[in-house]
C-alpha atoms as a PDB file:
ATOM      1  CA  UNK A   1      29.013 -22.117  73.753  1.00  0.00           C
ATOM      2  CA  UNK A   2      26.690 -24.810  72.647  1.00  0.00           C
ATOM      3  CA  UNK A   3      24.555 -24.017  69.515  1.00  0.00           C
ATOM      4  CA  UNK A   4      20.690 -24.394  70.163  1.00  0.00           C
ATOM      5  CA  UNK A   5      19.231 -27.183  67.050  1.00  0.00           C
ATOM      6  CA  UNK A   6      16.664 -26.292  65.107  1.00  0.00           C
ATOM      7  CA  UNK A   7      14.887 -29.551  65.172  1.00  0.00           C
ATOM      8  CA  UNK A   8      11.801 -27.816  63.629  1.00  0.00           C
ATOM      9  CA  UNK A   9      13.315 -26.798  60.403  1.00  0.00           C
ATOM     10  CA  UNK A  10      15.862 -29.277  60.139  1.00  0.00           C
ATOM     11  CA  UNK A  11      12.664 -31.977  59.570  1.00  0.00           C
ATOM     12  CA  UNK A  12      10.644 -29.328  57.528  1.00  0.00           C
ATOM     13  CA  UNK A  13      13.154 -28.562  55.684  1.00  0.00           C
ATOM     14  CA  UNK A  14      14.541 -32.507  55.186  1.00  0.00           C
ATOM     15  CA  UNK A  15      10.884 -33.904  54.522  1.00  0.00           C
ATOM     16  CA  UNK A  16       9.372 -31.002  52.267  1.00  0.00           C
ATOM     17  CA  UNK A  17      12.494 -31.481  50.036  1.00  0.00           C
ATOM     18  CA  UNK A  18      12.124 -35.526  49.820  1.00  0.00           C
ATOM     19  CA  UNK A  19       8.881 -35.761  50.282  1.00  0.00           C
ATOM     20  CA  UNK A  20       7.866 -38.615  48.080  1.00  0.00           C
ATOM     21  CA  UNK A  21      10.676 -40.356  49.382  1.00  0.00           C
ATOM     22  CA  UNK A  22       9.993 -39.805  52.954  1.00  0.00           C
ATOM     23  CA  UNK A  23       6.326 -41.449  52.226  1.00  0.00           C
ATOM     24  CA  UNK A  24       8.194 -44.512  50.050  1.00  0.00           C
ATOM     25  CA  UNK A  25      10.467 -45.335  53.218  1.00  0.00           C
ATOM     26  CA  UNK A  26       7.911 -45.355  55.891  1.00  0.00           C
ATOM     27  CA  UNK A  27       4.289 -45.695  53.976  1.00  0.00           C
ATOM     28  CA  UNK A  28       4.993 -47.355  50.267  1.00  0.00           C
ATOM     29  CA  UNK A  29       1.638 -48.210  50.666  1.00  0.00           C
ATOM     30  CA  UNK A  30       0.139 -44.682  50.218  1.00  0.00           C
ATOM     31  CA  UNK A  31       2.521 -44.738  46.891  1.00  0.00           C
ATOM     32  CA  UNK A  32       0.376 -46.939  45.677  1.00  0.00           C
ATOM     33  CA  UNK A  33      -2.730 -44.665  45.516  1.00  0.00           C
ATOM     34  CA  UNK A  34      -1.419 -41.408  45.390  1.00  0.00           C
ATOM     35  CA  UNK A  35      -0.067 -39.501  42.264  1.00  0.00           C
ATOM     36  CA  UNK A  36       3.351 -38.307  43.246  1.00  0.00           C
ATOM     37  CA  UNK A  37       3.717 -35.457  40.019  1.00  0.00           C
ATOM     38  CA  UNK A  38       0.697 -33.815  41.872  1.00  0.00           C
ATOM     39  CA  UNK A  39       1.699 -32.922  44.987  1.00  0.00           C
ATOM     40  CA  UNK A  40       1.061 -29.345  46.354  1.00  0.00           C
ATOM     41  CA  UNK A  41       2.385 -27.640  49.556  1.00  0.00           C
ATOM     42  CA  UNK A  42       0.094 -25.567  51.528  1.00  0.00           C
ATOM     43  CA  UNK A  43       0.827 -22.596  53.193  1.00  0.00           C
ATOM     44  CA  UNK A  44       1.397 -22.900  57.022  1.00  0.00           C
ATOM     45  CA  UNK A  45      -2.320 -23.426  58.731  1.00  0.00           C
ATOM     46  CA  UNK A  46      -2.905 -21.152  61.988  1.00  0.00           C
ATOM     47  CA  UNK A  47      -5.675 -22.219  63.879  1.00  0.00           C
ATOM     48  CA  UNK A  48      -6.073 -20.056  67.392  1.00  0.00           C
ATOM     49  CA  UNK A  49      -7.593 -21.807  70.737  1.00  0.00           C
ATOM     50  CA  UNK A  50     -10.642 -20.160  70.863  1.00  0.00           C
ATOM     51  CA  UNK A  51     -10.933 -20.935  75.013  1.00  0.00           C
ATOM     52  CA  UNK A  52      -6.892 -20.687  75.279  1.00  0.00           C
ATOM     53  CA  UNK A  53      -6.411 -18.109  72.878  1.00  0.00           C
ATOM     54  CA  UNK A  54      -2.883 -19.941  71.739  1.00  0.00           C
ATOM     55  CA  UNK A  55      -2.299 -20.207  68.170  1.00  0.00           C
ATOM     56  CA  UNK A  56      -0.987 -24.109  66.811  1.00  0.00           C
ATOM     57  CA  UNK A  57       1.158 -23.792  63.515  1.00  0.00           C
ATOM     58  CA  UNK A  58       0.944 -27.526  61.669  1.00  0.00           C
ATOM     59  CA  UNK A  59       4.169 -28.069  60.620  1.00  0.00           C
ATOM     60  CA  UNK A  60       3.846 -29.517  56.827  1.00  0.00           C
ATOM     61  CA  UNK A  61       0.445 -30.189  54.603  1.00  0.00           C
ATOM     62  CA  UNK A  62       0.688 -31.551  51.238  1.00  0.00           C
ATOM     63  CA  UNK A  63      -2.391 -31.559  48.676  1.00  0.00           C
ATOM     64  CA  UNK A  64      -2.108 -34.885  46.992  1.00  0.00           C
ATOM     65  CA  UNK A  65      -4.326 -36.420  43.983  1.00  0.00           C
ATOM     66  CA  UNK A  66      -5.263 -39.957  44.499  1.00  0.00           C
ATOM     67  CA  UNK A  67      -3.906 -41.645  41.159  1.00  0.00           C
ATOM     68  CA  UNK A  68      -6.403 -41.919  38.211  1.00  0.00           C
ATOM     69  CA  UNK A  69      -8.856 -40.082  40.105  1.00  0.00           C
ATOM     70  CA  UNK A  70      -9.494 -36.205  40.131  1.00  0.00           C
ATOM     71  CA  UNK A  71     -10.081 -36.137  43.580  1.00  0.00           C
ATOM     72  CA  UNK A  72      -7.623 -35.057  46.475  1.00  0.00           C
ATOM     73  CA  UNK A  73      -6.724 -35.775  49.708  1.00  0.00           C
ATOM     74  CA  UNK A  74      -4.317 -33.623  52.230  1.00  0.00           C
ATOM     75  CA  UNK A  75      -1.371 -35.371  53.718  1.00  0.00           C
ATOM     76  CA  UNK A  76      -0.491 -33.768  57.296  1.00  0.00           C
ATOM     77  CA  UNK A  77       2.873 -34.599  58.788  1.00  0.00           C
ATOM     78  CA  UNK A  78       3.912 -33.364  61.917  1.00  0.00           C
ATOM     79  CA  UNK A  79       7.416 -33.504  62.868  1.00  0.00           C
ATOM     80  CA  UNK A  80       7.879 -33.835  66.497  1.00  0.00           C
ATOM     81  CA  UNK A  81      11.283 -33.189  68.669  1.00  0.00           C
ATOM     82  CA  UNK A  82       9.970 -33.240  72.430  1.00  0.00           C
ATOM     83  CA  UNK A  83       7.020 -35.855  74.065  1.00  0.00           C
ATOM     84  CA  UNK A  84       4.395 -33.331  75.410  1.00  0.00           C
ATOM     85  CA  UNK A  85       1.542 -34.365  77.273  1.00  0.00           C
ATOM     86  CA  UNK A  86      -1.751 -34.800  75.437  1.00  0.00           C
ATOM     87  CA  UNK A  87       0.150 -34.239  72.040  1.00  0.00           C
ATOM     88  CA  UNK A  88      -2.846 -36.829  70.653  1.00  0.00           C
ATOM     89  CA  UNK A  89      -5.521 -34.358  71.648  1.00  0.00           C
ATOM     90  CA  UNK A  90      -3.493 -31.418  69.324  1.00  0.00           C
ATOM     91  CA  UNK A  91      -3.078 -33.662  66.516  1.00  0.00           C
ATOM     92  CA  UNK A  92      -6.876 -34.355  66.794  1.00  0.00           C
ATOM     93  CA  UNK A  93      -7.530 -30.463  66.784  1.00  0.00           C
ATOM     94  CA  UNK A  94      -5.207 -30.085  63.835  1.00  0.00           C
ATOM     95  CA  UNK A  95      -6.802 -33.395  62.044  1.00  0.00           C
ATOM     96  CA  UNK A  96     -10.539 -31.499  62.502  1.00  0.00           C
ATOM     97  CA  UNK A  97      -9.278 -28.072  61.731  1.00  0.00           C
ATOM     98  CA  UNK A  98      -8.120 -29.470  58.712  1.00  0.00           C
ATOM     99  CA  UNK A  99     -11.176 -31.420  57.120  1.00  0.00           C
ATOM    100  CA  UNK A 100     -13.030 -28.293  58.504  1.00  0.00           C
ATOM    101  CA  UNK A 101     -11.338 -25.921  55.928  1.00  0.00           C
ATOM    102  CA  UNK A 102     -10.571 -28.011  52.921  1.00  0.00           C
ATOM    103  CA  UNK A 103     -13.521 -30.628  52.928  1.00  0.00           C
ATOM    104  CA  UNK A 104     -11.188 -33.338  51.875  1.00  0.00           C
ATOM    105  CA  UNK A 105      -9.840 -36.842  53.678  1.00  0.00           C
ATOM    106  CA  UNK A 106      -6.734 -35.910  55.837  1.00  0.00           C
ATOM    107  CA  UNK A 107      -4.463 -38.506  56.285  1.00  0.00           C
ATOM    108  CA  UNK A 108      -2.103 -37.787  59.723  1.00  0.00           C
ATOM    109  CA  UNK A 109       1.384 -38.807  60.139  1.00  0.00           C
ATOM    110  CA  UNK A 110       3.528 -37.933  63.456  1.00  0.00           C
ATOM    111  CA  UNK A 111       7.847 -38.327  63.340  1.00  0.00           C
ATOM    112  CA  UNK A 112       8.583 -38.128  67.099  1.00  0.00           C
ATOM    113  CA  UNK A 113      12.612 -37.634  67.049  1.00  0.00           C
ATOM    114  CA  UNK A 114      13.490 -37.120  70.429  1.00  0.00           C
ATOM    115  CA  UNK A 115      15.948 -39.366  72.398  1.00  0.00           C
ATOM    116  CA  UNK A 116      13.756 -40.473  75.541  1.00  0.00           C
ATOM    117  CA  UNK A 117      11.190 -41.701  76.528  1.00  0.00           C
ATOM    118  CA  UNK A 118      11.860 -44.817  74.400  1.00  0.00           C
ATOM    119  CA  UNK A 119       8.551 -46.275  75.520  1.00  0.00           C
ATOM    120  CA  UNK A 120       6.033 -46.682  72.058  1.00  0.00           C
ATOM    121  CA  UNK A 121       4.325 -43.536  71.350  1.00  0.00           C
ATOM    122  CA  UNK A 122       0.281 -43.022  71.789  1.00  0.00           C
ATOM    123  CA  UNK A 123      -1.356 -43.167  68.137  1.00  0.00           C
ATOM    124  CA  UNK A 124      -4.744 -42.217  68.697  1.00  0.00           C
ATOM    125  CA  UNK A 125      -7.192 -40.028  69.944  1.00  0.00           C
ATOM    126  CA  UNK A 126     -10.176 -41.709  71.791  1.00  0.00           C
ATOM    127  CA  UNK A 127     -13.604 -40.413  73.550  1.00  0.00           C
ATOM    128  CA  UNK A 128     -16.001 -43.455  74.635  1.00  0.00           C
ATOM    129  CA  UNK A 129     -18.190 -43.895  77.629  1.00  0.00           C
ATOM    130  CA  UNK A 130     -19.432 -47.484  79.002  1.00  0.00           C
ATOM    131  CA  UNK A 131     -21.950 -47.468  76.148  1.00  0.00           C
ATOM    132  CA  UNK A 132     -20.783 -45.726  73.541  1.00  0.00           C
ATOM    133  CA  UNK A 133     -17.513 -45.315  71.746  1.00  0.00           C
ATOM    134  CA  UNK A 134     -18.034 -41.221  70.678  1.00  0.00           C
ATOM    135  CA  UNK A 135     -14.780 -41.030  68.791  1.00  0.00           C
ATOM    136  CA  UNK A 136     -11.949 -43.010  67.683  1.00  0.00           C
ATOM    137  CA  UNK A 137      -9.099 -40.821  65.683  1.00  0.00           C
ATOM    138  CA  UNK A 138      -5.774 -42.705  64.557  1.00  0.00           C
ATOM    139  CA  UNK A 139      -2.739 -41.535  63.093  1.00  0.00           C
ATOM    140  CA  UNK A 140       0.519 -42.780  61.769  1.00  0.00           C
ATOM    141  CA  UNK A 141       3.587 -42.628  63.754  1.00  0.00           C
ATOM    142  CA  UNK A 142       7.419 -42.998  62.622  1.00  0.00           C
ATOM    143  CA  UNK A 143       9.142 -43.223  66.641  1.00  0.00           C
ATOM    144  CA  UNK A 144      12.956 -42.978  65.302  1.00  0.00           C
ATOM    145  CA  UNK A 145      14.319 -43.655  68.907  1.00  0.00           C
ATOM    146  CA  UNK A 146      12.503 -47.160  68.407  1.00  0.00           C
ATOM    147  CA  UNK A 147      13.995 -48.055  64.979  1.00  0.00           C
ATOM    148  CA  UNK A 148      17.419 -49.968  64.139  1.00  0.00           C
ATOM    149  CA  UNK A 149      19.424 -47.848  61.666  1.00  0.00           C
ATOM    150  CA  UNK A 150      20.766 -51.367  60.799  1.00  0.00           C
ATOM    151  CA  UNK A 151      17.673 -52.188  59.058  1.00  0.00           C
ATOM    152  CA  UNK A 152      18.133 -48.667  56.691  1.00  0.00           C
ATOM    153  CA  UNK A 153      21.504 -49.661  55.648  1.00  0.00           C
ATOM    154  CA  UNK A 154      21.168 -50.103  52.087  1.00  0.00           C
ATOM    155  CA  UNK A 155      17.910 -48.964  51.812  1.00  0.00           C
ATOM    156  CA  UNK A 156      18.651 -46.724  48.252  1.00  0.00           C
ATOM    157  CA  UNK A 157      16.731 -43.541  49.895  1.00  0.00           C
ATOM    158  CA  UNK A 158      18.210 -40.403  51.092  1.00  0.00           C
ATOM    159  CA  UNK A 159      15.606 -40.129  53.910  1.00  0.00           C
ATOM    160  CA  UNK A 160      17.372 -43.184  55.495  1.00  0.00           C
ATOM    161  CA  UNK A 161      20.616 -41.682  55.035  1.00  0.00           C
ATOM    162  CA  UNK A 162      19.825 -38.306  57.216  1.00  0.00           C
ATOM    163  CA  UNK A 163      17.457 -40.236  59.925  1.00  0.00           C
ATOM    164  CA  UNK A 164      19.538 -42.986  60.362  1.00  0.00           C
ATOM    165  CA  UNK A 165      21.137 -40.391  62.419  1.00  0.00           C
ATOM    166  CA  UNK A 166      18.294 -39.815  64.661  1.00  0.00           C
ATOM    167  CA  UNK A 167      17.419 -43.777  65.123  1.00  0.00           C
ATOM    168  CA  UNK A 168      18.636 -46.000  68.209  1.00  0.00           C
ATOM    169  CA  UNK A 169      22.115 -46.056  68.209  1.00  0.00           C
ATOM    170  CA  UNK A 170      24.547 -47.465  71.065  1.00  0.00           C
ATOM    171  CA  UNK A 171      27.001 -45.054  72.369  1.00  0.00           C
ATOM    172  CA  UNK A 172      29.420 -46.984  70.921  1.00  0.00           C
ATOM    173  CA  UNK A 173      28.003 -46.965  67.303  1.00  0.00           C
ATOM    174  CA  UNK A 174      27.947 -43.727  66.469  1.00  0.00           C
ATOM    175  CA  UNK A 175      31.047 -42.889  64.195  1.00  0.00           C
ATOM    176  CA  UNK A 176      30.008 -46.379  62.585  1.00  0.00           C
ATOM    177  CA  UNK A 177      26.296 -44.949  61.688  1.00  0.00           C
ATOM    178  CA  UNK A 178      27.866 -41.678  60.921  1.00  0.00           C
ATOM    179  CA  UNK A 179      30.330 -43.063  58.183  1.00  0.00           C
ATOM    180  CA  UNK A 180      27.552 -45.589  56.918  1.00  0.00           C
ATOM    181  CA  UNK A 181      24.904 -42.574  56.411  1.00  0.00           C
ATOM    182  CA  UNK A 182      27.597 -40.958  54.411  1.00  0.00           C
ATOM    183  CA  UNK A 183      28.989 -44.047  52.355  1.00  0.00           C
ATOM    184  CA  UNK A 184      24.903 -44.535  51.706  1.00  0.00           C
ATOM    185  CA  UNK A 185      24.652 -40.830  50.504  1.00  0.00           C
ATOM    186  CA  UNK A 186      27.693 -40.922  48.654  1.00  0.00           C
ATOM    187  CA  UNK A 187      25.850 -43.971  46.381  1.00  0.00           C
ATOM    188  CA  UNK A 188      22.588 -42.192  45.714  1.00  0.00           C
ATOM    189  CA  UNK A 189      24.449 -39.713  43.381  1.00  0.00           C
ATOM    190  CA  UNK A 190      21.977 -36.457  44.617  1.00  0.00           C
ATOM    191  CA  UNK A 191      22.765 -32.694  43.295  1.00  0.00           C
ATOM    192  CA  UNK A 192      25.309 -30.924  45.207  1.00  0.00           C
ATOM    193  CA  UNK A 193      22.750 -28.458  47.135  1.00  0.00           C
ATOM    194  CA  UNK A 194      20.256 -31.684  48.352  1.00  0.00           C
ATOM    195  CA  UNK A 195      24.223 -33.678  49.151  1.00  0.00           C
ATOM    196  CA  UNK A 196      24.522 -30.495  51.195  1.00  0.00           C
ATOM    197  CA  UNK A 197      21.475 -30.506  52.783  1.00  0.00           C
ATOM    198  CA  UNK A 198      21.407 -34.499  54.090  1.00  0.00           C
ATOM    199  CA  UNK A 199      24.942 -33.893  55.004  1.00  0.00           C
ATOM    200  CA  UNK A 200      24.832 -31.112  57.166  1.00  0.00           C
ATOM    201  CA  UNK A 201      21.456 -33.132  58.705  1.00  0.00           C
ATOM    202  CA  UNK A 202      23.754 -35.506  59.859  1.00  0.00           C
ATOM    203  CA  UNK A 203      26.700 -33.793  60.992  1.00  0.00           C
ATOM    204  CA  UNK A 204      24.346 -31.483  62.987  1.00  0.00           C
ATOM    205  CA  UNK A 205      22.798 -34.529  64.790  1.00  0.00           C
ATOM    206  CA  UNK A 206      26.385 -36.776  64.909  1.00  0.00           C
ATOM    207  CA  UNK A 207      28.465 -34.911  66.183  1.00  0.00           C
ATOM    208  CA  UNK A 208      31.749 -36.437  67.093  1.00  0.00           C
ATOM    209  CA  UNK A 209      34.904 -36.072  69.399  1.00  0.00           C
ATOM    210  CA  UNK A 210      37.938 -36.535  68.898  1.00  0.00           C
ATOM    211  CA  UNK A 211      38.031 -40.484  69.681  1.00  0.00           C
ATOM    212  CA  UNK A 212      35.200 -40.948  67.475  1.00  0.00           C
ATOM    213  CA  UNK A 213      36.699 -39.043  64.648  1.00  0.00           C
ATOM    214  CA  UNK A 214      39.362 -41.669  64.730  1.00  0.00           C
ATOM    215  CA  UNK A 215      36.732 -44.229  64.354  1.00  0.00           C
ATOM    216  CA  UNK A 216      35.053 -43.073  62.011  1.00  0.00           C
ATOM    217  CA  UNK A 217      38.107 -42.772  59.741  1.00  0.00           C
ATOM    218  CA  UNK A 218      38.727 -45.904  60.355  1.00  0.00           C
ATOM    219  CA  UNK A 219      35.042 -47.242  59.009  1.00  0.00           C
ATOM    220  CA  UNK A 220      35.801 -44.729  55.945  1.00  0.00           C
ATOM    221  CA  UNK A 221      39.126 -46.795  55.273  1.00  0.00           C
ATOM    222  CA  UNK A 222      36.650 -50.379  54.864  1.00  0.00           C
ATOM    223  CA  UNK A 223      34.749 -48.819  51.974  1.00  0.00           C
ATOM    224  CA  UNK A 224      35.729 -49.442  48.650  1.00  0.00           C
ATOM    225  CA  UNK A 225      37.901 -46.645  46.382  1.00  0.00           C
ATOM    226  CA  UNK A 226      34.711 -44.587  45.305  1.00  0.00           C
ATOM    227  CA  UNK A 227      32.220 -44.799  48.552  1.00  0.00           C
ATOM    228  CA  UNK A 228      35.696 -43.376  50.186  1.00  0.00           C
ATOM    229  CA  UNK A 229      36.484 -41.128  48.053  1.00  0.00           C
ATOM    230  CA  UNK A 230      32.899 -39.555  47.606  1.00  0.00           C
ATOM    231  CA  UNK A 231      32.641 -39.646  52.010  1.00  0.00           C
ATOM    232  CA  UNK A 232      36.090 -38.051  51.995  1.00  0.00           C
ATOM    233  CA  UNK A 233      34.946 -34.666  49.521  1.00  0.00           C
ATOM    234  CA  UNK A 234      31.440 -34.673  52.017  1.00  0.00           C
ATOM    235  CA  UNK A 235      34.216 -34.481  55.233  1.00  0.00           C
ATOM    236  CA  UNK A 236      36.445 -32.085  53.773  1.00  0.00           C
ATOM    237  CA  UNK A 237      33.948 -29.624  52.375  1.00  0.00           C
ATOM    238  CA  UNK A 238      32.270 -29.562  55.844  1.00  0.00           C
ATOM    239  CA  UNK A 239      36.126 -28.847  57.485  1.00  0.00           C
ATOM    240  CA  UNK A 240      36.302 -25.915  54.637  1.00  0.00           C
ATOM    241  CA  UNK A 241      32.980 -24.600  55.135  1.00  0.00           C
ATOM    242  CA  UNK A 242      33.803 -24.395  59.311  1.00  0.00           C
ATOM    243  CA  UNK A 243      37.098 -22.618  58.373  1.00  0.00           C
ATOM    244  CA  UNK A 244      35.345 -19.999  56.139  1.00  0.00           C
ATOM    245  CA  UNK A 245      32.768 -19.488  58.556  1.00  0.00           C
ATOM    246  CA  UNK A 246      35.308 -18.975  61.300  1.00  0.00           C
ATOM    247  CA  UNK A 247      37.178 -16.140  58.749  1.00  0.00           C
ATOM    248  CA  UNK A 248      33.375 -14.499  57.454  1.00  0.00           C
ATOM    249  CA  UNK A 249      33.108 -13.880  61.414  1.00  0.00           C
ATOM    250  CA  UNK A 250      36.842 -12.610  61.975  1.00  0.00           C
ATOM    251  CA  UNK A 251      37.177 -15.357  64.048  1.00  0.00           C
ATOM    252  CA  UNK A 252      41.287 -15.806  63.793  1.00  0.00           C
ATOM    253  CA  UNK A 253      41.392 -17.266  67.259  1.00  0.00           C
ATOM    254  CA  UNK A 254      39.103 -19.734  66.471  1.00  0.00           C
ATOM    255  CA  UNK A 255      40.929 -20.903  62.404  1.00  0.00           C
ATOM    256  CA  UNK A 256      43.853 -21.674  64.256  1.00  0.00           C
ATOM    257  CA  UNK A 257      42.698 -23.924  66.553  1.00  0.00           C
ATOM    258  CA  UNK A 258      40.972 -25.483  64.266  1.00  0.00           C
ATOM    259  CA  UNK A 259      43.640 -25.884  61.970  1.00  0.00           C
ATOM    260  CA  UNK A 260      45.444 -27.121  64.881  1.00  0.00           C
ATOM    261  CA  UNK A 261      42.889 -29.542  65.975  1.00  0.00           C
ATOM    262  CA  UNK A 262      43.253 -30.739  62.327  1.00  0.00           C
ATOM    263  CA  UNK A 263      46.898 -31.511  62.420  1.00  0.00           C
ATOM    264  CA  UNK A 264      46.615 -33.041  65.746  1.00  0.00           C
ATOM    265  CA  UNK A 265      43.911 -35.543  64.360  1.00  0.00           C
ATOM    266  CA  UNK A 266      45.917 -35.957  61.072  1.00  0.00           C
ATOM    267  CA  UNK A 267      49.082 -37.073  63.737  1.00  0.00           C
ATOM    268  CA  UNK A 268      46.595 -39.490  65.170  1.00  0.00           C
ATOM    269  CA  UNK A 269      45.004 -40.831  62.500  1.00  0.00           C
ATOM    270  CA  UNK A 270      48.814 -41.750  60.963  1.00  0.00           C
ATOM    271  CA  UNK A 271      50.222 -43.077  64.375  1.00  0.00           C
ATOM    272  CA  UNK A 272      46.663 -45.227  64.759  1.00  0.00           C
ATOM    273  CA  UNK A 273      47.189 -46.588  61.026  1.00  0.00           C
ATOM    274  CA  UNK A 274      50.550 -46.892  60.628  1.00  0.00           C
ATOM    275  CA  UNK A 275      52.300 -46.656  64.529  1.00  0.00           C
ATOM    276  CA  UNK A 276      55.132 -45.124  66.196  1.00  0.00           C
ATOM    277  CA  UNK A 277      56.193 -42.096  63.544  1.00  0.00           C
ATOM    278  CA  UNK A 278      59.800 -40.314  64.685  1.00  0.00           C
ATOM    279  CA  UNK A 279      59.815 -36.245  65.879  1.00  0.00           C
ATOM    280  CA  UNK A 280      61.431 -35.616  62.309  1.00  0.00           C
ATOM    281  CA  UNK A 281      57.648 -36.692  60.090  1.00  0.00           C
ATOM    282  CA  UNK A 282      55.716 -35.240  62.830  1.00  0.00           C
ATOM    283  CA  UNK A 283      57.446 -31.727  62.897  1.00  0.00           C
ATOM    284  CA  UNK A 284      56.959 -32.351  58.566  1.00  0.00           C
ATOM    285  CA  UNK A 285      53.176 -32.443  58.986  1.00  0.00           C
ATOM    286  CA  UNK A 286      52.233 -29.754  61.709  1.00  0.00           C
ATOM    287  CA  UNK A 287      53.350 -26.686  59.401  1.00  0.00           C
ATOM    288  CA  UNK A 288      51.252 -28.137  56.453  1.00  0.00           C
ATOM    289  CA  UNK A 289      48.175 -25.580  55.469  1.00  0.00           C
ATOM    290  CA  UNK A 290      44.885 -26.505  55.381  1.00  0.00           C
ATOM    291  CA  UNK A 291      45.024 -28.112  51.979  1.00  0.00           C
ATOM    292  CA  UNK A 292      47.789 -29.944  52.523  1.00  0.00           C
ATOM    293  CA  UNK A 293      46.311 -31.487  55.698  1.00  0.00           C
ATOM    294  CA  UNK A 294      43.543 -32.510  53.412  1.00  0.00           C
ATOM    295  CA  UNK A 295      45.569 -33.845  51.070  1.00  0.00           C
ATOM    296  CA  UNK A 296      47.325 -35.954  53.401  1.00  0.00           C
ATOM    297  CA  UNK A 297      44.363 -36.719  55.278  1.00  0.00           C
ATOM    298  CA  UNK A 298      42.823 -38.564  51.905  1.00  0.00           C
ATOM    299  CA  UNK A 299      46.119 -39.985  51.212  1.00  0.00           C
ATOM    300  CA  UNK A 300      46.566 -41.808  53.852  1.00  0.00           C
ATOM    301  CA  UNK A 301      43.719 -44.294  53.344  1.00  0.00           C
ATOM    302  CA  UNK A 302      46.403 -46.013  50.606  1.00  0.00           C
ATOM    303  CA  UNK A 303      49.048 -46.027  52.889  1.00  0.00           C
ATOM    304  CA  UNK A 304      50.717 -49.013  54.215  1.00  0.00           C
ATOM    305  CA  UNK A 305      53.884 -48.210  55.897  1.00  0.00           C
ATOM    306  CA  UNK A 306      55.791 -44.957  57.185  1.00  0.00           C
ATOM    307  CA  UNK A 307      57.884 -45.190  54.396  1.00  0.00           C
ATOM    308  CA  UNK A 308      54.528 -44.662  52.095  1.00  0.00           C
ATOM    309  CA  UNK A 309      54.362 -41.417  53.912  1.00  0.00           C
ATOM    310  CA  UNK A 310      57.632 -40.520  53.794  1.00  0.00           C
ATOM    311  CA  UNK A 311      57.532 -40.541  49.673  1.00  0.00           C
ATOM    312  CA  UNK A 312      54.542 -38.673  49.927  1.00  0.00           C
ATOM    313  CA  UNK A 313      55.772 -36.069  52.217  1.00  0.00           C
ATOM    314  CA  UNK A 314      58.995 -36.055  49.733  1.00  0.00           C
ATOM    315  CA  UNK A 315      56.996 -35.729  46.970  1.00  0.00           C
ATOM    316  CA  UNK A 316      54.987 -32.454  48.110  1.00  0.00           C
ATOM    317  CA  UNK A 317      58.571 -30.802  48.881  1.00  0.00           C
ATOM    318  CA  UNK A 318      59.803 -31.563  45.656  1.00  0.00           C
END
């Protein structure tokens, strides 16, 4: 059964936590004029269709003082997982609702983070006739499917590491971005609970199979000692989390073929590292318990040769 996203309160959830940073990846130059210690979220704003009768739920609005001023302004970001026809006209709606009800300068953002079209997203709002141009509303837009997550490499900013997930990426690339979001993660040194919550973004949106687990492994192993280490404790609580789930849910079918979808990716990992291993190591590794598959699983980034797992596997009997 395939789990349904949450798209909606995955970006909510990602932006309203780093929001400052969110605004210093894509706008530094509202940084620059706002104060970022006075920054207030407003509750959810309702506003019904009075002709349609449908209610339209803006997603995030932030109260924000301009610096050395006492004045405000309201910072509306809409995060967007689908292209909908006339989504302009809504953000327009939204935009006048808005200034309506506050009386202060609104400034609009849009994050559209679907897949297709890949065409460049409309960014205004426009009513003119042949002699008069009635209205002309613009807002920001950050199109992910039209950015290079090469470009957000080492950009020191845990926004980048979770959407670099969501940017263009060839078929081909995907363990690679995976592994790089994580190595950048790994450097920014975050809490455990906000590590958490930009890890699980982009294990949620890169997720891999079995060929691309190998892959991505294999990116891991290019890192230096700590960016590997840290990338390997992300992997292996997300492994341990899965398996707890799996018991919290009496799901005993489902732990053992995970744990045996573990060893069989441990066995190919080793035989894609090291080569040909004989029926003797093999039948060594696939009783090991979870921890010890860990174990061996971290291990084996320092190995060189079978006989560097043999010692290892000696030394866990002794």
């Amino acid at each position: 059964m395939n789990n349904v996203i949450d798209h909606d309160r995955l970006f909510k959830e990602l932006i309203a936590t780093f929001f400052v940073e969110f605004i210093q990846l894509f706008f530094p130059e509202i940084i620059n004029y706002l104060e970022p210690n006075q920054i207030t979220f407003l509750d959810k704003e309702v506003f019904t269709d009075v002709t349609e009768g449908e209610k339209y739920e803006s997603d995030l609005v932030a109260q924000v003082q301009f610096r050395g001023q006492s004045s405000f302004f309201l910072i509306h970001l809409e995060a967007q997982s689908s292209s909908q026809p006339e989504f302009n006209r809504r953000m327009f709606t939204y935009f006048a609702r808005l200034h309506q009800k506050f009386a202060l300068p609104v400034y609009p953002i849009v994050i559209f983070s679907y897949d297709r079209p890949q065409k460049e997203a409309i960014r205004q709002y426009k009513i003119e006739f042949p002699d008069l141009k009635v209205l002309e509303f613009n807002y920001q837009v950050v199109q992910l499917n039209r950015l290079n997550w090469r470009d957000f490499i080492n950009q020191p900013n845990p926004v980048a590491a979770a959407l670099m997930a969501k940017m263009k990426i060839a078929p081909r690339d995907r363990a690679k971005v995976k592994a790089q979001c994580l190595r950048l993660l790994v450097t920014l040194r975050l809490d455990a609970a906000r590590m958490q919550l930009i890890s699980g973004f982009v294990d949620t949106y890169l997720n891999l199979n079995s060929s691309e687990e190998i892959e991505f492994q294999q990116e891991i192993s290019t890192f230096i000692q700590p960016e590997q280490e840290g990338v390997m404790q992300i992997t292996t609580s997300w492994m341990r989390r899965g398996l707890e789930q799996g018991l919290e849910q009496g799901l005993e079918r489902g732990l053992e073929q995970g744990l045996a979808r573990e060893r069989n990716l441990i066995i190919r990992l080793i035989k894609r590292k090291l080569g040909a291993i004989d029926v003797d190591i093999e039948s060594r590794i696939m009783p090991l318990n979870i921890d010890d598959l860990e174990r061996v699983g971290e291990a084996l980034l320092d190995f060189s040769t079978v006989e560097d797992l043999t010692n290892w596997l000696n030394a866990l009997d002794a």
